[in-house]
PDB file of N, CA and C in Angstrom:
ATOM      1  N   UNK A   1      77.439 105.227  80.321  1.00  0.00           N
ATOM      2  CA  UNK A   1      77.882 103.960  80.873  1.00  0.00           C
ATOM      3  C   UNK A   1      77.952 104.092  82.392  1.00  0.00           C
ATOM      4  N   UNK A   2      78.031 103.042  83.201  1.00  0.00           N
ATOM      5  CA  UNK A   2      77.451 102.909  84.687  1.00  0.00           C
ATOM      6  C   UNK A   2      78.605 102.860  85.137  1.00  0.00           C
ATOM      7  N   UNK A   3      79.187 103.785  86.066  1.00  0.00           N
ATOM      8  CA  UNK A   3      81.047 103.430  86.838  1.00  0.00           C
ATOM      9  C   UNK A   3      80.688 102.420  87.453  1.00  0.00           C
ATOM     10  N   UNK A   4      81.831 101.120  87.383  1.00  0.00           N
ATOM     11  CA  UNK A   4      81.843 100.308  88.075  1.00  0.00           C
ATOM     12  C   UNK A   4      81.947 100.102  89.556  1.00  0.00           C
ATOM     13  N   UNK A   5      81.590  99.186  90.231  1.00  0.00           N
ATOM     14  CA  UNK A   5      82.009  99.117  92.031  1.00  0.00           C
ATOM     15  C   UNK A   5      83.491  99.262  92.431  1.00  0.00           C
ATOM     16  N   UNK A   6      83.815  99.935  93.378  1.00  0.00           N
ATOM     17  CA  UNK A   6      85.286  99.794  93.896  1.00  0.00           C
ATOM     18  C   UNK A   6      85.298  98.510  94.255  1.00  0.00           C
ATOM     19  N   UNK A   7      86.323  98.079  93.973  1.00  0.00           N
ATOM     20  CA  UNK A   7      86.421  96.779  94.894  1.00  0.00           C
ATOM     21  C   UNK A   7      87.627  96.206  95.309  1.00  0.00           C
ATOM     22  N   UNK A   8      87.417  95.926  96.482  1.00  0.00           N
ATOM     23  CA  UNK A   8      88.927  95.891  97.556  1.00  0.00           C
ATOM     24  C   UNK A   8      89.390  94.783  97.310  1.00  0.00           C
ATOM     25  N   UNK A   9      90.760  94.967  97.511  1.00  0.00           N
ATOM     26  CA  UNK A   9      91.994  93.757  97.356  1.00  0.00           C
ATOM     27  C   UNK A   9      91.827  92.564  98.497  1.00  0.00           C
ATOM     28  N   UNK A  10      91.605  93.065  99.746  1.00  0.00           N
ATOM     29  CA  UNK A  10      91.420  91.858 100.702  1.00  0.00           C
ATOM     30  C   UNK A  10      89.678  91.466 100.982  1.00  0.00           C
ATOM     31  N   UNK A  11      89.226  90.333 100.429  1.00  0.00           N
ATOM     32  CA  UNK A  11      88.021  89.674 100.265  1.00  0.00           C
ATOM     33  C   UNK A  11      87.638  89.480 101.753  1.00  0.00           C
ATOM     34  N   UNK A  12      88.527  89.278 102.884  1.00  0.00           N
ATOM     35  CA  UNK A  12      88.327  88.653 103.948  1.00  0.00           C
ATOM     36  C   UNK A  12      88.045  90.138 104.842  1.00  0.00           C
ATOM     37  N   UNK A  13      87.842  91.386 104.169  1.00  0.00           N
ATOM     38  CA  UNK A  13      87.205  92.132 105.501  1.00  0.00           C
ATOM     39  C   UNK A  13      86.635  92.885 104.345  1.00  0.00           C
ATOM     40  N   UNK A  14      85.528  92.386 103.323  1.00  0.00           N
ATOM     41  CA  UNK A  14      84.276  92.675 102.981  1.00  0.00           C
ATOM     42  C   UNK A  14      83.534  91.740 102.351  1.00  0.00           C
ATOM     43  N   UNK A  15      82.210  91.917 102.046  1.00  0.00           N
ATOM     44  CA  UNK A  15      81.636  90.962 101.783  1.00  0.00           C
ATOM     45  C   UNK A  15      80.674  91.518 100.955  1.00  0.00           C
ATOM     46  N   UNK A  16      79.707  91.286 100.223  1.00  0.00           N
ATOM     47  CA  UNK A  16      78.985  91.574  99.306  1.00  0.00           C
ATOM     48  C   UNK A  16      77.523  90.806  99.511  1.00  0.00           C
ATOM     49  N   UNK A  17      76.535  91.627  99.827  1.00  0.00           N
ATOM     50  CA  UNK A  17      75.083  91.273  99.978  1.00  0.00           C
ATOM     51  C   UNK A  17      74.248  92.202  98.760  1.00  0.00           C
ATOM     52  N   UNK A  18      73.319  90.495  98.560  1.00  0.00           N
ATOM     53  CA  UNK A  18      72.508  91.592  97.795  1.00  0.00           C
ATOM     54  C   UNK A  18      71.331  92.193  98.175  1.00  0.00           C
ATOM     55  N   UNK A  19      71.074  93.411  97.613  1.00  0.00           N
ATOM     56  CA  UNK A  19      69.388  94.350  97.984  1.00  0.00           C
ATOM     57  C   UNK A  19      68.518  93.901  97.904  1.00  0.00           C
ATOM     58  N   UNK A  20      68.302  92.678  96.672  1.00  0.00           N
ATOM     59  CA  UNK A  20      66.889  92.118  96.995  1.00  0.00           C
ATOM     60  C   UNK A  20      66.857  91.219  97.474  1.00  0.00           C
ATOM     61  N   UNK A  21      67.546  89.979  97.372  1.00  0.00           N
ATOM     62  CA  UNK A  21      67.098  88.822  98.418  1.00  0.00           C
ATOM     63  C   UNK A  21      68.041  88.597  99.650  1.00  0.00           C
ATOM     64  N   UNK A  22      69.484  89.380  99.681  1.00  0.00           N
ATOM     65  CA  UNK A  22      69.737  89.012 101.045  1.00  0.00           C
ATOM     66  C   UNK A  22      71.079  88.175 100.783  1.00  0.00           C
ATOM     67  N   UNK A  23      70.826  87.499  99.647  1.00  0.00           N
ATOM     68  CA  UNK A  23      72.291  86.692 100.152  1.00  0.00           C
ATOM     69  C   UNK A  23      73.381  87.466  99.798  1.00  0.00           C
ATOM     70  N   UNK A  24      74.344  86.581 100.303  1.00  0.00           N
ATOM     71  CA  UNK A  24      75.579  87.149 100.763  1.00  0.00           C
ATOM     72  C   UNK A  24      77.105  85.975  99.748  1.00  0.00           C
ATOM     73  N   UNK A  25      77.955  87.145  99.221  1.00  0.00           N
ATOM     74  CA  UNK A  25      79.179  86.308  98.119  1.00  0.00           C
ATOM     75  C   UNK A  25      80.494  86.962  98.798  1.00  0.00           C
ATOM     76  N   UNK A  26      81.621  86.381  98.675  1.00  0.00           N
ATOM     77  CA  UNK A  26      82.698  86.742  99.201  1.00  0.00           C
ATOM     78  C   UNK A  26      83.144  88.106  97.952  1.00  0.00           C
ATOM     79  N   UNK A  27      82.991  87.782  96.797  1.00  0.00           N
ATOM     80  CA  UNK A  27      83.575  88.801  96.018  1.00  0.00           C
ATOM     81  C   UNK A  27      82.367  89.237  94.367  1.00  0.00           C
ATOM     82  N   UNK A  28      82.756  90.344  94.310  1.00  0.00           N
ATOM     83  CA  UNK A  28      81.696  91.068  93.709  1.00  0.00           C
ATOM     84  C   UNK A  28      81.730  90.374  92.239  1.00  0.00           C
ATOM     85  N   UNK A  29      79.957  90.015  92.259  1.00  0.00           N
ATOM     86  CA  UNK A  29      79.901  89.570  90.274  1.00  0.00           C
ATOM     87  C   UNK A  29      78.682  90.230  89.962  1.00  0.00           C
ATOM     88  N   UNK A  30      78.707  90.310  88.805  1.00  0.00           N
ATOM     89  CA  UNK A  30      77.654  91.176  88.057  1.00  0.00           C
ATOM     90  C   UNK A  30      76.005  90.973  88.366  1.00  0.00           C
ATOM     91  N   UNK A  31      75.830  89.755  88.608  1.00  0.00           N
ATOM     92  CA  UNK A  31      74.706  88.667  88.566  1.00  0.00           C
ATOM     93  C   UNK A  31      74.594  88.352  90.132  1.00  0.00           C
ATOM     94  N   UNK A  32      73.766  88.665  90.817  1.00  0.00           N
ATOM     95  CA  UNK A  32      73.349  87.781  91.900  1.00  0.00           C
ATOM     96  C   UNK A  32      73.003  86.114  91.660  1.00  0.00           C
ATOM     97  N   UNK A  33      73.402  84.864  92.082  1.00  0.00           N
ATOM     98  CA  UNK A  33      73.477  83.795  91.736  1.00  0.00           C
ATOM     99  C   UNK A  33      72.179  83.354  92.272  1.00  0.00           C
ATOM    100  N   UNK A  34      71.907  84.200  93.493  1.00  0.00           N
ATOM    101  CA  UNK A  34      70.801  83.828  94.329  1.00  0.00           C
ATOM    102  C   UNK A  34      69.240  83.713  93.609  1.00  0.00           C
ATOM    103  N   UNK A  35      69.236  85.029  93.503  1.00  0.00           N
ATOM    104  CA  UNK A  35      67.904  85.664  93.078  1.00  0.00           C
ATOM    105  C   UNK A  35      68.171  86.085  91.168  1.00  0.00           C
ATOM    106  N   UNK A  36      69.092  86.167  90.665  1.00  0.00           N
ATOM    107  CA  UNK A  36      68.904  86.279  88.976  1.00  0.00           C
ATOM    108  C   UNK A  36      68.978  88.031  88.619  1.00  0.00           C
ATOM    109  N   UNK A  37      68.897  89.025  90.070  1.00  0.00           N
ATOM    110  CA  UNK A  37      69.003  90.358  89.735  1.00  0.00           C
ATOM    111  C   UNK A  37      70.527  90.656  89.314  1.00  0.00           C
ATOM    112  N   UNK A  38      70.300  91.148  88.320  1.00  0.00           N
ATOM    113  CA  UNK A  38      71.417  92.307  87.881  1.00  0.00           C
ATOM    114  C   UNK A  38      71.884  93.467  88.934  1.00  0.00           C
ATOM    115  N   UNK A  39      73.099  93.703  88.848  1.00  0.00           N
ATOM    116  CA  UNK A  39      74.030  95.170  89.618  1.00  0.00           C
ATOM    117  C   UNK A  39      73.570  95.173  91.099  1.00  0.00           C
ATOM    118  N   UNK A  40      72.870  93.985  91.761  1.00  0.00           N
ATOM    119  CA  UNK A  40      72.107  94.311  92.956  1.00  0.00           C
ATOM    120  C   UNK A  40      73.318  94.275  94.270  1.00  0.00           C
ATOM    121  N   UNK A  41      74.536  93.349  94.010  1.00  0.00           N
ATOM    122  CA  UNK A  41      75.161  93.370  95.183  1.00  0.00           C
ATOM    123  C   UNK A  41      76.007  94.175  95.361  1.00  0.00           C
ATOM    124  N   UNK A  42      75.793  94.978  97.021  1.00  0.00           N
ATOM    125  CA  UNK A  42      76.566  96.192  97.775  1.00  0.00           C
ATOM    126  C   UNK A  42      77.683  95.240  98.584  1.00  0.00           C
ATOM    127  N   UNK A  43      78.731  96.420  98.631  1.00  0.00           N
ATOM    128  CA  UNK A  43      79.738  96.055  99.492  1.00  0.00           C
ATOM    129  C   UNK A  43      79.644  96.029 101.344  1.00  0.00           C
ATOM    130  N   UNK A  44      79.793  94.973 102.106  1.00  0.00           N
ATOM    131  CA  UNK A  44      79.487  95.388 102.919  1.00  0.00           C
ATOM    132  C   UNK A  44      80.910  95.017 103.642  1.00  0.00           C
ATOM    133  N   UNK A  45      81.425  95.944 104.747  1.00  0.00           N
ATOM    134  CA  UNK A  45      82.609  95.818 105.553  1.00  0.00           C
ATOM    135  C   UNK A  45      82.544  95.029 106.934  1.00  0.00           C
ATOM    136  N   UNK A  46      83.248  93.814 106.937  1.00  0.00           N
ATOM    137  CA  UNK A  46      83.197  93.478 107.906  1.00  0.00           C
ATOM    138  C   UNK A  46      84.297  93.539 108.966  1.00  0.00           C
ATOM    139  N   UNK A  47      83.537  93.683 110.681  1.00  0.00           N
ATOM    140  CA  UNK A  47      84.222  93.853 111.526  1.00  0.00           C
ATOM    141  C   UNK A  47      85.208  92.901 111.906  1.00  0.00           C
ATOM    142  N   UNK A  48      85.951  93.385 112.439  1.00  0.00           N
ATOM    143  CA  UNK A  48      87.290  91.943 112.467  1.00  0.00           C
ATOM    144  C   UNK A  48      87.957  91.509 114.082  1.00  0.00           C
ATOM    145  N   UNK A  49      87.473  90.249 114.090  1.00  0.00           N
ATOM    146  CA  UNK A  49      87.605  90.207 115.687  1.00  0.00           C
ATOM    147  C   UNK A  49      88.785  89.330 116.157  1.00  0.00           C
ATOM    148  N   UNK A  50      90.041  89.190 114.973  1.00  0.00           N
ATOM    149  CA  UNK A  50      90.832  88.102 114.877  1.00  0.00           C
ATOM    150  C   UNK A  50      91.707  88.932 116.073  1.00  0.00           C
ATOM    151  N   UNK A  51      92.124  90.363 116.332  1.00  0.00           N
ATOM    152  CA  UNK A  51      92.894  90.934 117.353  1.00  0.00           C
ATOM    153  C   UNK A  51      92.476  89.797 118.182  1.00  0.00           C
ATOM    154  N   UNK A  52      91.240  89.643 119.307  1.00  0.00           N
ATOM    155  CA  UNK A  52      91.271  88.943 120.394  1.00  0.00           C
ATOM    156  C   UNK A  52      91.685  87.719 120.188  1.00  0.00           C
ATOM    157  N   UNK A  53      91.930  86.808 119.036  1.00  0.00           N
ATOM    158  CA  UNK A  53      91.984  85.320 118.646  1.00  0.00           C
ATOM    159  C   UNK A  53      93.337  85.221 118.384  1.00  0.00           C
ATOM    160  N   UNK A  54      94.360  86.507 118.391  1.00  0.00           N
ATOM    161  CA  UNK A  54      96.106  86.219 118.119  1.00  0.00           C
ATOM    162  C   UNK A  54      96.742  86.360 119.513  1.00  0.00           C
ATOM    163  N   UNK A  55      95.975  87.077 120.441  1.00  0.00           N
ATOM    164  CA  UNK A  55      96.977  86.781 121.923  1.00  0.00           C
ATOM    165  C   UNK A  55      97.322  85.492 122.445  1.00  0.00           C
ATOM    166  N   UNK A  56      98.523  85.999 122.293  1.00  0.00           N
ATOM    167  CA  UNK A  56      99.314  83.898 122.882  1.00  0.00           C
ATOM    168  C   UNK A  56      98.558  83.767 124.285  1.00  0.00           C
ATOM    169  N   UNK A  57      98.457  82.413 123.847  1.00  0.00           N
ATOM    170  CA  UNK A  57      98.481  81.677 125.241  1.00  0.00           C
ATOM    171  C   UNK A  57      98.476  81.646 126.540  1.00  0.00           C
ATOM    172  N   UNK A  58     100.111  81.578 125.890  1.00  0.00           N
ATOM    173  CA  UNK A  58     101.470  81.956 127.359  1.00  0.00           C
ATOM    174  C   UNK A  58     102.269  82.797 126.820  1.00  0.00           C
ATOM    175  N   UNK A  59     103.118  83.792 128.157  1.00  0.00           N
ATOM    176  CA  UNK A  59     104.069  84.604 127.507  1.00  0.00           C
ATOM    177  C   UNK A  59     105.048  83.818 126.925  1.00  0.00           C
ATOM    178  N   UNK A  60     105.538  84.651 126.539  1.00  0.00           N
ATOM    179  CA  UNK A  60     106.941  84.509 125.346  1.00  0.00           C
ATOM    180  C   UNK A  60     108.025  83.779 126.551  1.00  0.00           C
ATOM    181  N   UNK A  61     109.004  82.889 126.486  1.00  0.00           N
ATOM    182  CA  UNK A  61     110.181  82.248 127.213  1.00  0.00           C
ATOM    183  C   UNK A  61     111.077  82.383 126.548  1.00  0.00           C
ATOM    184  N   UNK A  62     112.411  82.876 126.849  1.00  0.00           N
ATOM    185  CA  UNK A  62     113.423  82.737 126.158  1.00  0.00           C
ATOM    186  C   UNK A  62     113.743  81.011 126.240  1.00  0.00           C
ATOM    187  N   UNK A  63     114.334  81.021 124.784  1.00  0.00           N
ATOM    188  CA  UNK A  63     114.799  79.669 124.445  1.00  0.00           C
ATOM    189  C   UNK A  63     115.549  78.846 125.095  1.00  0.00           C
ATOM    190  N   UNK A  64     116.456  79.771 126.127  1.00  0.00           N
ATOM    191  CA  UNK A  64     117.334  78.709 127.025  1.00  0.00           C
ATOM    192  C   UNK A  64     116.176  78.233 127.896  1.00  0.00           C
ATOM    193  N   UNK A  65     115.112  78.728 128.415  1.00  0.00           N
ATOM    194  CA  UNK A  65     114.387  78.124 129.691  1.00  0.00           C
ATOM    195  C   UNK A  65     113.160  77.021 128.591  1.00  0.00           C
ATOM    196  N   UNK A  66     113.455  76.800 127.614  1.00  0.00           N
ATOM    197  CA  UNK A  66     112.536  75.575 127.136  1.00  0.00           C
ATOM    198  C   UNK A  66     113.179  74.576 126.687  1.00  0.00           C
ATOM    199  N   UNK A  67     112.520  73.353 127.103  1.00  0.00           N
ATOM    200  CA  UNK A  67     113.486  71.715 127.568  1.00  0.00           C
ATOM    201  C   UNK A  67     112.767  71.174 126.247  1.00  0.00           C
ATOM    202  N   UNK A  68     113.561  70.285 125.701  1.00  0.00           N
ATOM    203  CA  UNK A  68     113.158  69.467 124.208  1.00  0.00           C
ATOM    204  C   UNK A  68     112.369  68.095 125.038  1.00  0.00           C
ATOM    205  N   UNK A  69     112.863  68.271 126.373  1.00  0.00           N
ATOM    206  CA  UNK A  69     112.123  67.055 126.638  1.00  0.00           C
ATOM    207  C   UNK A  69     110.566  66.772 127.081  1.00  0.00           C
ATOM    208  N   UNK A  70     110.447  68.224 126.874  1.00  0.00           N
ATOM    209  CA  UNK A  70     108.867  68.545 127.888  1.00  0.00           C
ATOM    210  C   UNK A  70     107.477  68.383 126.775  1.00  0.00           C
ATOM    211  N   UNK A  71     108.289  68.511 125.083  1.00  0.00           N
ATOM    212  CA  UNK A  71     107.974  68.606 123.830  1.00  0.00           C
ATOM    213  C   UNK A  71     106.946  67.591 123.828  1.00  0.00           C
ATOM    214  N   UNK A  72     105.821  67.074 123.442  1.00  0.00           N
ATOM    215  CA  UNK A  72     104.983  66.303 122.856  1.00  0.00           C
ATOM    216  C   UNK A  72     105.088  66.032 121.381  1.00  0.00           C
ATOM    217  N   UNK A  73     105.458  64.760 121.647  1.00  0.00           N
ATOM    218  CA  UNK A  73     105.473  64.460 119.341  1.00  0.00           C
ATOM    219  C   UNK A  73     104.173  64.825 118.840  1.00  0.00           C
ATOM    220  N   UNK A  74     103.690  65.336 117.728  1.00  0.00           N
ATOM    221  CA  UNK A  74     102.497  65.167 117.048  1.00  0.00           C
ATOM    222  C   UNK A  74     102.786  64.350 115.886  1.00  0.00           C
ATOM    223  N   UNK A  75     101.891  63.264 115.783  1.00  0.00           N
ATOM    224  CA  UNK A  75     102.416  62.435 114.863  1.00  0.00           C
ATOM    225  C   UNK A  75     101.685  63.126 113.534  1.00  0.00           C
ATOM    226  N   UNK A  76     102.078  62.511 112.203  1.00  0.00           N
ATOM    227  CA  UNK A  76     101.929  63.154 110.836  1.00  0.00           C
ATOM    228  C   UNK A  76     101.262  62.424 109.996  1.00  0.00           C
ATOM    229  N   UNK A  77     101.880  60.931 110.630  1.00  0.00           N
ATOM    230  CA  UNK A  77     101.163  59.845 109.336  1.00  0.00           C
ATOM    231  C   UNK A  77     102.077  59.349 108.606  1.00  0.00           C
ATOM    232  N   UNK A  78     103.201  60.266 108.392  1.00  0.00           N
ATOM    233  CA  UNK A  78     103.829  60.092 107.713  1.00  0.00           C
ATOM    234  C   UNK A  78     105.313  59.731 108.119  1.00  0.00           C
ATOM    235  N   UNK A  79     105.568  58.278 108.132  1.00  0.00           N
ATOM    236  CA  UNK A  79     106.656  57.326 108.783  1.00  0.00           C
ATOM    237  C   UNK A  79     107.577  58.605 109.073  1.00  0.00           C
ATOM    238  N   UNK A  80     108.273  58.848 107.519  1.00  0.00           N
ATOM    239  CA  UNK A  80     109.584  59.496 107.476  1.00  0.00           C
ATOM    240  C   UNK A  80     109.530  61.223 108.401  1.00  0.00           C
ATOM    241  N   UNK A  81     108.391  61.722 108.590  1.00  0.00           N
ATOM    242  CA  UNK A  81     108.759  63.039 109.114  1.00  0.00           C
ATOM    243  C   UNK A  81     108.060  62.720 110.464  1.00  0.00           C
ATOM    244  N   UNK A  82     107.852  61.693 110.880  1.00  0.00           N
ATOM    245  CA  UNK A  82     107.671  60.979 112.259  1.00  0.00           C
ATOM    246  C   UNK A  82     109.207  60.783 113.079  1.00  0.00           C
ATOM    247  N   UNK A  83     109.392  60.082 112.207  1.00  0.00           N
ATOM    248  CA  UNK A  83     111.065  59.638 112.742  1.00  0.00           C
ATOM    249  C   UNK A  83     111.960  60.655 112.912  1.00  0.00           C
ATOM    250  N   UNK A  84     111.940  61.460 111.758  1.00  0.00           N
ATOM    251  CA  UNK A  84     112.589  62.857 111.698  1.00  0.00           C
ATOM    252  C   UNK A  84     112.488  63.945 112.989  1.00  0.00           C
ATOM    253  N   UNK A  85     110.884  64.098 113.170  1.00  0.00           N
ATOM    254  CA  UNK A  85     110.652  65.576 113.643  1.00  0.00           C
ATOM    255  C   UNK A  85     110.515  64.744 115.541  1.00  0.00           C
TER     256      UNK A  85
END
């Protein structure tokens, strides 16, 4: 019998391509959907570039130096958490 693929818990930093035609599935199935081959899709690891996409903005302010009045509403749509927020 054939050991199965490892396969990782977080989908979002690998990806699965297959050998013969190329395409590409978030999580591993037996069947390429693409092309109809059997056992063909490898794991592939992807690089992760979200570090540069989480640095704030602006630095951090302590809470006394930020004014409720400087705030911009975003509206919701929704009367009641309009009025509310």
């Amino acid at each position: 019998m054939a050991s199965s693929p490892v396969l990782t818990r977080n989908s979002k930093k690998s990806r699965f391509a297959c050998t013969e035609c190329g395409a590409v599935v978030a999580k591993w199935v037996g069947r390429c959907d693409a092309c109809g081959e059997w056992n063909t899709l490898v794991e592939e690891r992807m690089t992760s570039s979200r570090s540069s996409s989480l640095a704030p903005a602006m630095p951090a302010l302590p809470i006394t130096d930020v004014s409720a009045l400087d705030a911009v509403p975003f509206p919701t749509e929704v009367a009641e958490f309009d009025r509310v927020l």
